[in-house]
N, C-alpha and C. Protein backbone atom coordinates (compact mmCIF):
# COMPACT_ATOMS: atom_id res chain seq x y z
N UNK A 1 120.32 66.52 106.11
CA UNK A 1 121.64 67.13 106.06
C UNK A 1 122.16 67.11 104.63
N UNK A 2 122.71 68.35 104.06
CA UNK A 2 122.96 68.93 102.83
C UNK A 2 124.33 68.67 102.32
N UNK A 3 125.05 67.62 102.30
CA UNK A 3 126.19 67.58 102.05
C UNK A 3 126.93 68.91 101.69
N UNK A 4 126.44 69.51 100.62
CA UNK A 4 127.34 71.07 100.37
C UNK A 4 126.92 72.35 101.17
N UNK A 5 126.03 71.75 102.09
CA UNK A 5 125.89 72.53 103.41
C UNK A 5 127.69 73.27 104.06
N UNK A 6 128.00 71.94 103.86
CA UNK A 6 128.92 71.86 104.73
C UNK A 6 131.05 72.65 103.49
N UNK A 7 130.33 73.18 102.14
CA UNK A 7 131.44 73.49 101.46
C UNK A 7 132.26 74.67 102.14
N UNK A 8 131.62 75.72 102.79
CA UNK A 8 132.16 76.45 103.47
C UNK A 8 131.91 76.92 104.77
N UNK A 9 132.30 76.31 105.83
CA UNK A 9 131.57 76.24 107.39
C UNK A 9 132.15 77.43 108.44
N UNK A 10 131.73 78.57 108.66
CA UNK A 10 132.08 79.71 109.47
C UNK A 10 131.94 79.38 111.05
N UNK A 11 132.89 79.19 111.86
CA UNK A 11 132.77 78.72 113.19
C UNK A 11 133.37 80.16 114.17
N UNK A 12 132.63 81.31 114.73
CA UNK A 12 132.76 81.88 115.31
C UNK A 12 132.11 82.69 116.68
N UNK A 13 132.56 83.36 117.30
CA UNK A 13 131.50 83.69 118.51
C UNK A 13 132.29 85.35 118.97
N UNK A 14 132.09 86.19 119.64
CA UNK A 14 132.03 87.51 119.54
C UNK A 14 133.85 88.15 120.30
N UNK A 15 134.57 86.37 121.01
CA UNK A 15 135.83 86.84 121.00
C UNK A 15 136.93 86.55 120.22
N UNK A 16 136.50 86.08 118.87
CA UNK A 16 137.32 85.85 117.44
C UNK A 16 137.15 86.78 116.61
N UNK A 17 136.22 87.85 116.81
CA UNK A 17 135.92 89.00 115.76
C UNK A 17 137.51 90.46 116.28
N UNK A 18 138.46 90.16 116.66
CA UNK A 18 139.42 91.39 117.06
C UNK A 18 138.69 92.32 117.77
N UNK A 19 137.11 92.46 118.07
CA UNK A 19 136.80 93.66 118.49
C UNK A 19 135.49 93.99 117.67
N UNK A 20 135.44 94.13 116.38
CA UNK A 20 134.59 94.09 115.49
C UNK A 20 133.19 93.05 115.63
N UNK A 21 132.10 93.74 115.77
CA UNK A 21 131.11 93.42 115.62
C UNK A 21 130.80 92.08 115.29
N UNK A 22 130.39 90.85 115.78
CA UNK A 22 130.12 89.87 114.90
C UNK A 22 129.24 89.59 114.32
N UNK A 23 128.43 90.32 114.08
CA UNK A 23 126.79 90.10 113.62
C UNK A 23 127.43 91.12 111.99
N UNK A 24 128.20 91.96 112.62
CA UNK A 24 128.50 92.42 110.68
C UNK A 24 129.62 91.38 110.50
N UNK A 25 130.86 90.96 110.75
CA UNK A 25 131.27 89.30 110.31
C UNK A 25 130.84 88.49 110.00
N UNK A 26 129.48 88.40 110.67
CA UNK A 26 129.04 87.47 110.05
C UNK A 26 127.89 87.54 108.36
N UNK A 27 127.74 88.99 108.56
CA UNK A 27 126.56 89.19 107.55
C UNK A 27 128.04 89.18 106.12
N UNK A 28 129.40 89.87 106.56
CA UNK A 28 130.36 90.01 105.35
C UNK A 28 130.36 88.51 104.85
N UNK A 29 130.41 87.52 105.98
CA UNK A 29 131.60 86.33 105.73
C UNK A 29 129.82 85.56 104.58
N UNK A 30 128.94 85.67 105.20
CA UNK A 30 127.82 84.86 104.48
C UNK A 30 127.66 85.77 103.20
N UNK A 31 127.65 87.24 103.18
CA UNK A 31 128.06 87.45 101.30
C UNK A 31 128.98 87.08 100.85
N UNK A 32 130.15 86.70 101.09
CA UNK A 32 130.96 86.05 100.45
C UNK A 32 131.26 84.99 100.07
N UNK A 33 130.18 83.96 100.97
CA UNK A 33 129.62 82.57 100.21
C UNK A 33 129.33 81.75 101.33
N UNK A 34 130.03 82.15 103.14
CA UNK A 34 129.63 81.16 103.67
C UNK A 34 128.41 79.93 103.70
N UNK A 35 128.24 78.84 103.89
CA UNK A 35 127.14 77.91 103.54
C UNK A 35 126.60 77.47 104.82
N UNK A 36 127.26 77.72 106.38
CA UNK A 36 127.08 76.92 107.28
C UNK A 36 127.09 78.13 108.18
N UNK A 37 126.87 77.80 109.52
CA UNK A 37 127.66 78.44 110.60
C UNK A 37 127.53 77.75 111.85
N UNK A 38 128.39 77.94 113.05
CA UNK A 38 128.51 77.67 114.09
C UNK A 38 128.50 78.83 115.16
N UNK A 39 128.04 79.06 116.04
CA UNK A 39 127.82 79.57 117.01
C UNK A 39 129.24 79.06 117.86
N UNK A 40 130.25 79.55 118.27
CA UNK A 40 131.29 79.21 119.32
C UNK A 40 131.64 80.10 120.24
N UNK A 41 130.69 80.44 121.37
CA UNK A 41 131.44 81.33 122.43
C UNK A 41 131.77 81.37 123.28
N UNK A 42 132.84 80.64 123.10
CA UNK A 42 133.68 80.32 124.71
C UNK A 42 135.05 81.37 124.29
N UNK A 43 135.87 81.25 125.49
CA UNK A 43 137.46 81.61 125.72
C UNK A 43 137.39 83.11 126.76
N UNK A 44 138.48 83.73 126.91
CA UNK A 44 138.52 84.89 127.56
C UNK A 44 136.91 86.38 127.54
N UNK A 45 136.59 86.72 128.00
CA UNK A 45 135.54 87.89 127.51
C UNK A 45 134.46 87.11 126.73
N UNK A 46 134.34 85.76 126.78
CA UNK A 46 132.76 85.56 126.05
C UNK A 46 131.70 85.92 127.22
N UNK A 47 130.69 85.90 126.11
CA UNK A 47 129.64 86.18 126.85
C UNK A 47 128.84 85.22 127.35
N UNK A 48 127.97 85.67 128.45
CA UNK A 48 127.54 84.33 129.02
C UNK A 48 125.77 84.99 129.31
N UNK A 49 125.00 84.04 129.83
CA UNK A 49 123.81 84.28 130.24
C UNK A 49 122.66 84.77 129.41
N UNK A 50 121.98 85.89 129.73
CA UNK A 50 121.37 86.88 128.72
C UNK A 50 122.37 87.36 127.44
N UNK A 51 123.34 87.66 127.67
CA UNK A 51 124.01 88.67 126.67
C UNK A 51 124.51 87.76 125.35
N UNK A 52 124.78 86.01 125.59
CA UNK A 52 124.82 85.05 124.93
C UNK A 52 123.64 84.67 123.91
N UNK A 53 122.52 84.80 125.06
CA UNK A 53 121.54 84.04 124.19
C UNK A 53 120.92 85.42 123.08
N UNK A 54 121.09 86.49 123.62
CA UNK A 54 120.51 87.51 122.73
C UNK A 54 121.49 87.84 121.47
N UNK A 55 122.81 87.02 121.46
CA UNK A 55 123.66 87.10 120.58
C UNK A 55 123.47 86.43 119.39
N UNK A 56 123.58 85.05 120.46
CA UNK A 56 122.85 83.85 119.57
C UNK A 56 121.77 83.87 118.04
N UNK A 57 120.81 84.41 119.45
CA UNK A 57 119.35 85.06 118.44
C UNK A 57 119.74 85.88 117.21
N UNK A 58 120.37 86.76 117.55
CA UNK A 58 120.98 87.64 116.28
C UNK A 58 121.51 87.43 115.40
N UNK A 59 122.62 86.47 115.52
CA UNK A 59 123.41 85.65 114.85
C UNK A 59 122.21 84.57 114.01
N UNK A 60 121.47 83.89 114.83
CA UNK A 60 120.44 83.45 113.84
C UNK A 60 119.51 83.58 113.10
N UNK A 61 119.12 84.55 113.38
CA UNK A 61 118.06 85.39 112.13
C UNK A 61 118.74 85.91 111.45
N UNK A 62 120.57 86.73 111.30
CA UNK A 62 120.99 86.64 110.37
C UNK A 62 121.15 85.24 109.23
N UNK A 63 121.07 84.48 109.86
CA UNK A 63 121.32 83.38 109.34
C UNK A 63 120.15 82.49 108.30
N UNK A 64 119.08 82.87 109.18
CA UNK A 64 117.96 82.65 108.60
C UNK A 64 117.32 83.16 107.76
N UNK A 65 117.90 84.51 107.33
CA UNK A 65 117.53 85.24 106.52
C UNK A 65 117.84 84.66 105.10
N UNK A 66 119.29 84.39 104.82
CA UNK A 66 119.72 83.59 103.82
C UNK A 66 119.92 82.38 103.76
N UNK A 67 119.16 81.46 104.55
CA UNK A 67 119.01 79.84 104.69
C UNK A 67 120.04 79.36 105.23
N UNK A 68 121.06 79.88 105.79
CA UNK A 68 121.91 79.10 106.19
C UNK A 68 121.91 78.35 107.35
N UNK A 69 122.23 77.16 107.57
CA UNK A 69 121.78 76.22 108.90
C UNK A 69 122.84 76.83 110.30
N UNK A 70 121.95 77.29 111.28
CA UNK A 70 122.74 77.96 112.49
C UNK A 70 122.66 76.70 113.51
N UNK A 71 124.03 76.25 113.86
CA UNK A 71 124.39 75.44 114.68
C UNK A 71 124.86 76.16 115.73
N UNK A 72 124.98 75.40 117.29
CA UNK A 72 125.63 75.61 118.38
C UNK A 72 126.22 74.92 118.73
N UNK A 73 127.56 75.46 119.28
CA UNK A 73 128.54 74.72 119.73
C UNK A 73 127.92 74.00 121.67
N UNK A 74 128.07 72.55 121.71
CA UNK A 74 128.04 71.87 122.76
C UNK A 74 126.71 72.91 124.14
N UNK A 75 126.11 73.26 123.71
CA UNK A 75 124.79 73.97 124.73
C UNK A 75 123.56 73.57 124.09
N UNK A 76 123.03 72.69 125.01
CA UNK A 76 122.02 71.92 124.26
C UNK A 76 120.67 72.76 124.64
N UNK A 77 120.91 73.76 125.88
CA UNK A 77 120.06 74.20 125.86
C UNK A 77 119.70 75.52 125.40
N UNK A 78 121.03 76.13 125.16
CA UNK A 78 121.06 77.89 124.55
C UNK A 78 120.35 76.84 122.84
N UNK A 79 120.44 75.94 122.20
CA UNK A 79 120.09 75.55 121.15
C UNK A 79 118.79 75.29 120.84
N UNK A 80 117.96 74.71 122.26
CA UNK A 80 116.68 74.86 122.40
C UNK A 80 115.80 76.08 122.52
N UNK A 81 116.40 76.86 123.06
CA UNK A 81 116.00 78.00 123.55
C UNK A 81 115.97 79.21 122.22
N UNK A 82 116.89 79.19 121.61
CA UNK A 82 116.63 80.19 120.34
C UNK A 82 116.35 78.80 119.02
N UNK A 83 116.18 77.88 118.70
CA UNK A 83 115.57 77.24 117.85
C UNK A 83 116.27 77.07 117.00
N UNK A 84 117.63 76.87 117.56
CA UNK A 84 118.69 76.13 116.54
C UNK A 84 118.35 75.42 115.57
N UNK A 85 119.41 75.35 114.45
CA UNK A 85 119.09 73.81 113.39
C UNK A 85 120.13 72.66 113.87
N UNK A 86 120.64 72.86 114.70
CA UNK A 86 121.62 71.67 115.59
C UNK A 86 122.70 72.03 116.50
N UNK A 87 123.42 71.23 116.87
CA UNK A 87 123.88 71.46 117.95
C UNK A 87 125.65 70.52 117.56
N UNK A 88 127.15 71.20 117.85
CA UNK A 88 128.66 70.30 117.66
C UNK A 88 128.98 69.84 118.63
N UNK A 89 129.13 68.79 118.92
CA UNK A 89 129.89 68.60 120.09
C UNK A 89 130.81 67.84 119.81
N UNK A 90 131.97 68.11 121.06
CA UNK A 90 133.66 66.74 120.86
C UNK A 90 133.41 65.56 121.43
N UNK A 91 134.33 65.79 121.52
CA UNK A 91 134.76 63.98 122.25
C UNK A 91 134.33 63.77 123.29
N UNK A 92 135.20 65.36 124.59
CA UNK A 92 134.98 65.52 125.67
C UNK A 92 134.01 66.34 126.05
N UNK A 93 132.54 66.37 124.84
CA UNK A 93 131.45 67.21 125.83
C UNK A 93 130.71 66.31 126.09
N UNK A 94 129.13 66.58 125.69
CA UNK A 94 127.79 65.99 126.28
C UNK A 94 127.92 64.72 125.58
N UNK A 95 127.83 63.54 125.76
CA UNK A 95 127.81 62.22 124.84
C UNK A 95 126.66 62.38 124.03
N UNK A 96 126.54 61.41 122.60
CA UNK A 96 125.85 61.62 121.47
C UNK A 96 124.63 61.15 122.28
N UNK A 97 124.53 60.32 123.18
CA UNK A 97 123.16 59.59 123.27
C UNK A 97 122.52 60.53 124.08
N UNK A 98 123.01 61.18 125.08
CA UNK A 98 121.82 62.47 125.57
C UNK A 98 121.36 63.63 125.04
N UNK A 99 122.33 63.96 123.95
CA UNK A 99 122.36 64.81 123.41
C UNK A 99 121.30 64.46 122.03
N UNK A 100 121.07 63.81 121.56
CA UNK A 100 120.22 63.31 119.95
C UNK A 100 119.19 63.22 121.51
N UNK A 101 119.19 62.62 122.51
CA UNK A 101 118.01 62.49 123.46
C UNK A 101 116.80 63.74 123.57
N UNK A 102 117.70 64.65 123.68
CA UNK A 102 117.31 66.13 124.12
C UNK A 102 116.43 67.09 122.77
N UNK A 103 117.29 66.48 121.70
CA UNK A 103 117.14 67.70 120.53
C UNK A 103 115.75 66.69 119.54
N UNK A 104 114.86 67.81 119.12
CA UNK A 104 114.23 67.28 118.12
C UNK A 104 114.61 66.50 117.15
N UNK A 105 113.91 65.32 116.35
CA UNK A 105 113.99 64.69 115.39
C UNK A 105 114.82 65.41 114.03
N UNK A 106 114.72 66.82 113.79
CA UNK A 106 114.72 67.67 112.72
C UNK A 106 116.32 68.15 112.66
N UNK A 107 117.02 68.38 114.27
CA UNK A 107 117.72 69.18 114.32
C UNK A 107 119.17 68.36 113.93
N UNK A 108 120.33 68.90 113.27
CA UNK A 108 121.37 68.15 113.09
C UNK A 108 122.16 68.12 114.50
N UNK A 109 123.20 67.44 113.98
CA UNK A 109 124.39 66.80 115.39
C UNK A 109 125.36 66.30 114.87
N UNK A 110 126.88 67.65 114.82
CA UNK A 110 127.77 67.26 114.07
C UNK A 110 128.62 66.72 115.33
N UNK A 111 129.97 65.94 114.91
CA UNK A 111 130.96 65.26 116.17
C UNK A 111 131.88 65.77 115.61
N UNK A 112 133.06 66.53 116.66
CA UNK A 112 134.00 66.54 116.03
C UNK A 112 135.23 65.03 116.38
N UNK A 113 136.05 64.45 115.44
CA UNK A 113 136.64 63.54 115.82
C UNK A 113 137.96 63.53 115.09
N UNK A 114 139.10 62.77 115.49
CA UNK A 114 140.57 62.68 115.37
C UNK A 114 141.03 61.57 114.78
N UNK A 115 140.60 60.28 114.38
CA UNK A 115 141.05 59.01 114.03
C UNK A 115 139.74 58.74 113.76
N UNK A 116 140.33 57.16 112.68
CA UNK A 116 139.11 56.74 112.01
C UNK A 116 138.19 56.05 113.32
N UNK A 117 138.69 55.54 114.34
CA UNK A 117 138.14 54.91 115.36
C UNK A 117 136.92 56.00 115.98
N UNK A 118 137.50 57.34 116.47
CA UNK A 118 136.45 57.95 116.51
C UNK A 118 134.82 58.69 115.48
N UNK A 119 135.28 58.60 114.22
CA UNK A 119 134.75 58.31 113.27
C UNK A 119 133.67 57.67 113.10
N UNK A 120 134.54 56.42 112.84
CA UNK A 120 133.12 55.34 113.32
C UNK A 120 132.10 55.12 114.12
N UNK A 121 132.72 55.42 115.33
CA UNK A 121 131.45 55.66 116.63
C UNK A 121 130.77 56.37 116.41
N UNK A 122 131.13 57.93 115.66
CA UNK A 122 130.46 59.10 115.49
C UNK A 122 129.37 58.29 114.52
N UNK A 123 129.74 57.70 113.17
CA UNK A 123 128.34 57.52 112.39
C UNK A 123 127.86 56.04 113.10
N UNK A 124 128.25 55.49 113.79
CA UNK A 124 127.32 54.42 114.33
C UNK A 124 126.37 55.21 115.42
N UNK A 125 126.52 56.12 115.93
CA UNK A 125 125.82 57.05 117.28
C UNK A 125 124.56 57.77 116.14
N UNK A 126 125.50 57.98 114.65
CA UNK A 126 124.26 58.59 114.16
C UNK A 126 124.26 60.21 113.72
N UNK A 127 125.67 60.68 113.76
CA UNK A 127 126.09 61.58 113.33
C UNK A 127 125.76 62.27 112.52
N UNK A 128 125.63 63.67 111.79
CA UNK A 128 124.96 64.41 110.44
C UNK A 128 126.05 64.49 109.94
N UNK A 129 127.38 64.63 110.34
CA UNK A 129 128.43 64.92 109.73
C UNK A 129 129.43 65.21 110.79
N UNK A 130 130.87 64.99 110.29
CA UNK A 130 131.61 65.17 111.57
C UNK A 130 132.85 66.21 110.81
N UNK A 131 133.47 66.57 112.37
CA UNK A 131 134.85 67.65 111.84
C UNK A 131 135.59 66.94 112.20
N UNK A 132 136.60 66.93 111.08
CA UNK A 132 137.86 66.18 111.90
C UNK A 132 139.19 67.17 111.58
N UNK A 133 139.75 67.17 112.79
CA UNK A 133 141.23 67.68 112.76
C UNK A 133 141.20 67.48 114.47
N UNK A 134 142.80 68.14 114.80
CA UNK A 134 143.07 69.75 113.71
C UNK A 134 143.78 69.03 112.74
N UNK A 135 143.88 69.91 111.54
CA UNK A 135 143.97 69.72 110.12
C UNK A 135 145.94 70.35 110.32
N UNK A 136 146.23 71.39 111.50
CA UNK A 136 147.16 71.90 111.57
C UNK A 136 147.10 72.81 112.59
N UNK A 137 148.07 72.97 112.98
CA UNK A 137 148.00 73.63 114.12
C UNK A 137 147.36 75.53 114.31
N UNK A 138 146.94 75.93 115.85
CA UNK A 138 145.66 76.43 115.92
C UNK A 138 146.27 77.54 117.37
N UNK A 139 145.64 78.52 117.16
CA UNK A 139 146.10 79.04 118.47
C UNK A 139 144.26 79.22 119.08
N UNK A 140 143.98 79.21 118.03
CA UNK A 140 141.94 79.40 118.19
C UNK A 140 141.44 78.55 119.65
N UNK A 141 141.86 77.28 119.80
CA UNK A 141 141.53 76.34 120.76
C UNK A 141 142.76 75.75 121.64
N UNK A 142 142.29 76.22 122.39
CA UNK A 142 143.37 75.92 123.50
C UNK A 142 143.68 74.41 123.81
N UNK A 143 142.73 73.65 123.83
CA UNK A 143 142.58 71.93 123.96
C UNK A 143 143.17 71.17 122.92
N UNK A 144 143.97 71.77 121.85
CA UNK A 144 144.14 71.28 120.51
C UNK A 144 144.58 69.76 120.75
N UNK A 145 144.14 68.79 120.15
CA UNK A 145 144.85 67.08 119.89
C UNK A 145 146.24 67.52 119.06
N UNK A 146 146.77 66.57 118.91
CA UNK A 146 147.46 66.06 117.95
C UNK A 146 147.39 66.15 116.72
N UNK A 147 148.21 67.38 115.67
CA UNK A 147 148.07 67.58 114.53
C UNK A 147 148.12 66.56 113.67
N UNK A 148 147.17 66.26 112.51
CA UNK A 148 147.31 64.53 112.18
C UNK A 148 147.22 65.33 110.61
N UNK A 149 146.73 66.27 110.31
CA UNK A 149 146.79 67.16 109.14
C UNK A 149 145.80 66.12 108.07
N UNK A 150 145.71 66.34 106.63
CA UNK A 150 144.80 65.96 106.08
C UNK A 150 144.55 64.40 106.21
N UNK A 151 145.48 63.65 106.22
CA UNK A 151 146.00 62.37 106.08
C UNK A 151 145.10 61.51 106.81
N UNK A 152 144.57 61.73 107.89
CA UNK A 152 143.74 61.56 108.47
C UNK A 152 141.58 61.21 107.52
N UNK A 153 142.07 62.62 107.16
CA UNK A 153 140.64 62.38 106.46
C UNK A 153 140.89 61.10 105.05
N UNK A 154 141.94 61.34 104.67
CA UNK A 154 142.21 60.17 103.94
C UNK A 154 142.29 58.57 104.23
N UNK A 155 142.09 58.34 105.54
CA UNK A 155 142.23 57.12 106.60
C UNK A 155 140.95 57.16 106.45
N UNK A 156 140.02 57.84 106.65
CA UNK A 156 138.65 57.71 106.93
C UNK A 156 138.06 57.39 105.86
N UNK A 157 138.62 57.79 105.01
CA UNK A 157 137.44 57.80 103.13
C UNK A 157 138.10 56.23 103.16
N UNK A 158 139.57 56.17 103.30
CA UNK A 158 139.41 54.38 102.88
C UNK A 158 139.04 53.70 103.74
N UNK A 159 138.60 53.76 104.92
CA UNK A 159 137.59 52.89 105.81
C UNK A 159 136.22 52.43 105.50
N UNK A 160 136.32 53.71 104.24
CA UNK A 160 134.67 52.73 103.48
C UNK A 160 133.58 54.52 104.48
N UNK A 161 133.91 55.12 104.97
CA UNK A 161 132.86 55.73 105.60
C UNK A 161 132.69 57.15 104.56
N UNK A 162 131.76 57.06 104.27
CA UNK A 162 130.78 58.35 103.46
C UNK A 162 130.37 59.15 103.79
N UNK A 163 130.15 59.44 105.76
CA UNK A 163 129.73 60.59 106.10
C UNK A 163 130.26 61.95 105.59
N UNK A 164 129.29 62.76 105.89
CA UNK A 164 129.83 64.40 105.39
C UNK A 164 131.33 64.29 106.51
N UNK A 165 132.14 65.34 105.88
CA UNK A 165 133.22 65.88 106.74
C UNK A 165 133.66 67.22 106.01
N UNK A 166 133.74 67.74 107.50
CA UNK A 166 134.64 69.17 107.55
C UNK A 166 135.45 68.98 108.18
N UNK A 167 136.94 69.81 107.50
CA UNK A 167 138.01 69.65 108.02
C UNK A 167 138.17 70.83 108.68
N UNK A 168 138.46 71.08 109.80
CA UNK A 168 138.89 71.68 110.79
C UNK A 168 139.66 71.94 111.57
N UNK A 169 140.64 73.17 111.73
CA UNK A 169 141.96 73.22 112.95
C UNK A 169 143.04 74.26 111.43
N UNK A 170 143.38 75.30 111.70
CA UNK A 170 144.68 75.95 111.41
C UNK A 170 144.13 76.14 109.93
N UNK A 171 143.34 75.94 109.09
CA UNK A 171 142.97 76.17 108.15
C UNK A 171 142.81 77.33 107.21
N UNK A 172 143.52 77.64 106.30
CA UNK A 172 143.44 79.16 105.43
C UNK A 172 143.72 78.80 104.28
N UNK A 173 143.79 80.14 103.63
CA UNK A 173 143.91 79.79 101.97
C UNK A 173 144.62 79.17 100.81
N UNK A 174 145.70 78.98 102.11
CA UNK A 174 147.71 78.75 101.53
C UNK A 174 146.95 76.88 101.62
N UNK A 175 146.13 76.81 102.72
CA UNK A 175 146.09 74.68 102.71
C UNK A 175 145.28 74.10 102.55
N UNK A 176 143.90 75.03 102.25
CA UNK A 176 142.33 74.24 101.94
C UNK A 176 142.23 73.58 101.11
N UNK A 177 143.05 73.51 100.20
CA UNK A 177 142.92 73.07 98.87
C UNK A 177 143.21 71.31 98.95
N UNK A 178 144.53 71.07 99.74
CA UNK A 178 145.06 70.33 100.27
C UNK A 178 143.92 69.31 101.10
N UNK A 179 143.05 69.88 102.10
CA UNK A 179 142.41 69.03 102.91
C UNK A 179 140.97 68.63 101.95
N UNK A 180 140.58 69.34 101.15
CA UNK A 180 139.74 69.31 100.19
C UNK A 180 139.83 67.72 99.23
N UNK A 181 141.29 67.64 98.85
CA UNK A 181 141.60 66.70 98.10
C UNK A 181 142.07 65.60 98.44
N UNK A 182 141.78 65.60 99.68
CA UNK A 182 142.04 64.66 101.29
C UNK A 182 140.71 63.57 101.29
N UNK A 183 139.33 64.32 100.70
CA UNK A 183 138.06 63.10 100.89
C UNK A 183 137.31 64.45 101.51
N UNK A 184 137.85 65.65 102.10
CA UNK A 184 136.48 66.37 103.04
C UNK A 184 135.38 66.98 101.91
N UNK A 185 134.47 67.39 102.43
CA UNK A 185 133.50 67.74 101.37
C UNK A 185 133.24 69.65 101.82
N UNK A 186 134.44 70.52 102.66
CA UNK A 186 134.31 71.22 102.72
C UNK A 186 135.31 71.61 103.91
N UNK A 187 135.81 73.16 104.13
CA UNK A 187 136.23 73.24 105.37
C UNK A 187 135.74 73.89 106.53
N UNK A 188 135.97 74.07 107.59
CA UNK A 188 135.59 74.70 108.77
C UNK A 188 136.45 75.67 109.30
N UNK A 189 136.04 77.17 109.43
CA UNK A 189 137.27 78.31 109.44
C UNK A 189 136.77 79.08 110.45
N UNK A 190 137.93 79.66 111.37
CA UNK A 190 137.24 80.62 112.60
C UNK A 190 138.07 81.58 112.05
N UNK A 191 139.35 81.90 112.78
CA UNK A 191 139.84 83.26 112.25
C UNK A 191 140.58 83.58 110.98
N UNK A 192 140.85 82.93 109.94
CA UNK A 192 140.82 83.07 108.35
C UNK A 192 139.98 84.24 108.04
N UNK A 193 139.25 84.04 108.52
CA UNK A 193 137.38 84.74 108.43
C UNK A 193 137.39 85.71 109.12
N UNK A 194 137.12 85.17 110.29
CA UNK A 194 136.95 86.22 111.47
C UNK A 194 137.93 87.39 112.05
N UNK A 195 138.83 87.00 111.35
CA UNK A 195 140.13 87.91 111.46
C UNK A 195 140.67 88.73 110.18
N UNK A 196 139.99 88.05 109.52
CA UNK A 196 140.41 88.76 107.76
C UNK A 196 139.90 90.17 108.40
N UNK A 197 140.99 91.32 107.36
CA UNK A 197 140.64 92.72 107.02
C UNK A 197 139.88 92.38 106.22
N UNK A 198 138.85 92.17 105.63
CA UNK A 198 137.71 91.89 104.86
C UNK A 198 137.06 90.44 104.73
N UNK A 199 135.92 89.92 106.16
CA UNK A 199 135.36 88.84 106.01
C UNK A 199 134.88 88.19 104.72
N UNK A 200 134.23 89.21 103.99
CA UNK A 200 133.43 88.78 102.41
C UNK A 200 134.70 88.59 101.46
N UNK A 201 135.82 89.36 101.52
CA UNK A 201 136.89 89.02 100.50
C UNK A 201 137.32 87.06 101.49
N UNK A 202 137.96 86.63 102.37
CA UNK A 202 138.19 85.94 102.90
C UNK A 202 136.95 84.61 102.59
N UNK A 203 136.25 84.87 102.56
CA UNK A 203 135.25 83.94 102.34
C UNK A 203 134.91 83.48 100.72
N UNK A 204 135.23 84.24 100.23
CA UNK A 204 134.91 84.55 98.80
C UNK A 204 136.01 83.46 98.53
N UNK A 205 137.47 83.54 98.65
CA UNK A 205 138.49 83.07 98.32
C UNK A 205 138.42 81.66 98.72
N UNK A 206 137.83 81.10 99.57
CA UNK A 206 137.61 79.75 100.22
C UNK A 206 136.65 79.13 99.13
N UNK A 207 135.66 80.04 98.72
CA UNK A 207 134.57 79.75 97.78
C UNK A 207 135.49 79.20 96.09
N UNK A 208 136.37 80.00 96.16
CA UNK A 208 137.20 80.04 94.59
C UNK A 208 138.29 78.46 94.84
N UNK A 209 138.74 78.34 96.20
CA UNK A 209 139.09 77.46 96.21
C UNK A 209 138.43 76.03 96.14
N UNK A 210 137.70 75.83 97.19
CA UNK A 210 136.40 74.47 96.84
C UNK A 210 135.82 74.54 95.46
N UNK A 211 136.00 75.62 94.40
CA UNK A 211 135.51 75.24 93.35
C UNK A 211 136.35 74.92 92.50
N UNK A 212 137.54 74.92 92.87
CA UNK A 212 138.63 74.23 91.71
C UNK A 212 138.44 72.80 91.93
N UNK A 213 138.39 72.27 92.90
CA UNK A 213 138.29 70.73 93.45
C UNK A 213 136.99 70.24 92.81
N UNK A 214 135.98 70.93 93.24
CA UNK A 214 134.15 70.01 92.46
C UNK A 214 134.51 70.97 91.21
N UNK A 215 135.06 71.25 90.20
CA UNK A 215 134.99 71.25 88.79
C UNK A 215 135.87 70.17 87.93
């Protein structure tokens, strides 16, 4: 696991694109610098079954084309099945121990978590890196915790813990900067991106921002 894997993390699935294609969202948002991606297709009109996994697939050979590591959100087996590079899960999905059970030696396993307590468990279980928020509030996820905003990731860096982190939840251009200088080593964005009138401009700008922070 690539620590600056994780500088700009695209988390989307085909009912965050307004309508628009996500396989060209996703090809804009990765010219414009994305480094990561996530596979997320749940909520109203996702797709399910065949029409998922052939999405999936698409979404990952875009991905693979320009090295970028294609993760899936909490389906351990849509992840097996098209040859994921890992697999996110929360609090409330599959627990870490069946899940690292299931997946090859090779493949990553990010957690998302809310307090340093969950944190910890995450890198004692063995974590590649974890998301923590929400960073701010979100209309993206319906389940949202408790907005704890950057402050949080700052609880965690002084706990002594070094894992990678992406910050995640309500995130755009007006506050990245902010969670950046919090301890995360990158952020995690669904509709910033996926909703921008121009994915590659939107992505680009996330890119200009994380580079004011590592210069």
């Amino acid at each position: 696991m690539k620590r600056e894997w994780l500088n700009l993390y695209f988390v989307m699935g085909s009912t965050d694109c307004d309508g628009r294609d996500p396989r060209v969202v996703l090809q804009e948002a990765i010219n414009g610098g994305v480094s990561f991606f996530q596979f997320r297709e749940k909520g109203r009109g996702a797709k399910v079954g065949m029409e998922k996994k052939k999405l999936a697939r698409e979404l990952k050979e875009i991905c693979k084309r320009h090295d970028i590591p294609f993760i899936v959100n909490d389906d351990i087996e849509l992840a097996l099945e098209v040859e994921a590079d890992g697999v996110h899960i929360g609090q409330e999905d599959t627990p870490f121990s069946m899940v690292a059970e299931r997946l090859t030696p090779e493949m990553i396993i990010g957690v998302s978590c809310h307090t340093v307590e969950e944190a910890a468990a995450a890198v004692d279980d063995g974590a590649d890196y974890i998301g923590v928020g929400p960073m701010y509030f979100t209309t993206t996820k319906k389940d949202i915790r408790e907005v704890k905003g950057p402050e949080v990731i700052r609880e965690i860096r002084h706990a002594g813990l070094t894992v990678p982190i992406v910050g995640i939840g309500g995130i755009d251009a007006g506050n990245a900067l902010d969670v950046l200088e919090a301890g995360a080593d990158g952020v995690a964005v669904i509709s910033a991106i996926s909703k921008a009138v121009s994915a590659f401009e939107a992505a680009e700008e996330f890119c200009r921002i994380h580079n004011i922070v590592t210069k």
